[in-house]
Protein backbone atom coordinates (compact mmCIF):
# COMPACT_ATOMS: atom_id res chain seq x y z
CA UNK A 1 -4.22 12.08 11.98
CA UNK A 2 -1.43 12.97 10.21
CA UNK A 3 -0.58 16.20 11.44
CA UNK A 4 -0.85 14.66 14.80
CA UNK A 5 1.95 12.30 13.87
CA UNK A 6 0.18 9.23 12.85
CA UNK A 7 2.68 6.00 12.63
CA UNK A 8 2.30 4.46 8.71
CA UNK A 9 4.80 1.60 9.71
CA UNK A 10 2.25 0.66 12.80
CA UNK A 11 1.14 -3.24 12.32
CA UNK A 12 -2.03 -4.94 13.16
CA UNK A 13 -2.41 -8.71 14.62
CA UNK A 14 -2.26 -9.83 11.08
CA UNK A 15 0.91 -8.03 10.56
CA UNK A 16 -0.47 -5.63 7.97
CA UNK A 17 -0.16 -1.42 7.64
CA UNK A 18 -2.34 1.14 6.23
CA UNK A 19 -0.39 0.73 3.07
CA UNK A 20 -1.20 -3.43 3.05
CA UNK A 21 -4.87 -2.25 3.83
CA UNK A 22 -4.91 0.29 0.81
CA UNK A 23 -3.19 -1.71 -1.71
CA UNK A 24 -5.74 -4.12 -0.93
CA UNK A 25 -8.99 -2.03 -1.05
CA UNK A 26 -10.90 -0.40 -3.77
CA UNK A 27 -10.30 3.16 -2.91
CA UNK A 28 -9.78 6.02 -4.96
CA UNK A 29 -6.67 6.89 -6.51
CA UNK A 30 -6.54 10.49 -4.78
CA UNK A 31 -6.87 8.28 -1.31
CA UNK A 32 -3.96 5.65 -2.54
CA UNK A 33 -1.89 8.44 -3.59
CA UNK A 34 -2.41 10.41 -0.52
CA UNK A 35 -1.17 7.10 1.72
CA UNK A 36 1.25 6.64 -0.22
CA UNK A 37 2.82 10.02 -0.24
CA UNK A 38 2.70 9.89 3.53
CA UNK A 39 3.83 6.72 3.72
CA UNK A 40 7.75 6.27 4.45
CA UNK A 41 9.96 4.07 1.82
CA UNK A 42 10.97 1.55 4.45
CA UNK A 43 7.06 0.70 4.69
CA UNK A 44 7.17 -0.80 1.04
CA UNK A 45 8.66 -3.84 2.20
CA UNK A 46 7.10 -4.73 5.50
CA UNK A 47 5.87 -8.05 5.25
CA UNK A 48 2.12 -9.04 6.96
CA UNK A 49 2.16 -12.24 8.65
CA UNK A 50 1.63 -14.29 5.03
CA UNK A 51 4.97 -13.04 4.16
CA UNK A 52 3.22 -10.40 1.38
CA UNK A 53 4.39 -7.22 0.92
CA UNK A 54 2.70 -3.73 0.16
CA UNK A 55 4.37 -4.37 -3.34
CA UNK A 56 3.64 -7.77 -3.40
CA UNK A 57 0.13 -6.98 -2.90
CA UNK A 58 -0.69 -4.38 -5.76
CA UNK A 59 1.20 -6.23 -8.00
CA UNK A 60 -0.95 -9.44 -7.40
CA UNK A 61 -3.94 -7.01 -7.58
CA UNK A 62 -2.57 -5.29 -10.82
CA UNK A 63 -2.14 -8.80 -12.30
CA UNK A 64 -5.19 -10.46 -11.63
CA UNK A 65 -7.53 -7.70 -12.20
CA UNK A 66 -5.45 -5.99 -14.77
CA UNK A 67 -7.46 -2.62 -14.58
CA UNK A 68 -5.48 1.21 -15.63
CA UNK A 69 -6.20 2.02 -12.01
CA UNK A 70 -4.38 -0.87 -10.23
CA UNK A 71 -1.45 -0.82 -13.10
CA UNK A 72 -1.00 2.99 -12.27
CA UNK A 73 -0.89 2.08 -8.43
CA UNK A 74 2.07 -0.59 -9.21
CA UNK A 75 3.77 1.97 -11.09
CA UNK A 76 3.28 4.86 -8.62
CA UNK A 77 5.12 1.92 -6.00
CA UNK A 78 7.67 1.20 -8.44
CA UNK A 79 8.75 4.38 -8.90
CA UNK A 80 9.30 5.19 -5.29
């Protein structure tokens, strides 16, 4: 998909990206990483229709489940 120019910044009805969906999911780190190296900087702040953010979501993630895997996620955001 990617090398046939896939759109990261593309929306669905609820107003969320790939990068909402994966900060979201329980996928591997390799897979997060992956998005989020393809992903561009100006998708970091997109909000979805509840006004949340990629950021916003991993954080809340990193917080409430407060697992190495999600902390390294908000990090690897953080430091984009």
């Amino acid at each position: 998909l990617i090398k046939n120019g896939a759109r990261f910044d593309l929306k669905d009805n609820q107003g969320q990206t790939c990068l909402h969906y994966t900060c979201q999911a329980s996928v591997s780190d390799s897979v997060f990483d992956f998005i989020v190296e393809h992903t561009p900087d100006s998708c970091l702040n997109i909000p979805n229709q509840a006004g949340g953010t990629p950021l916003d979501l991993i954080y809340l993630a990193a917080y409430e489940q407060a697992n190495t895997s999600h902390m390294r996620r908000l990090h690897v955001l953080l430091s984009r």
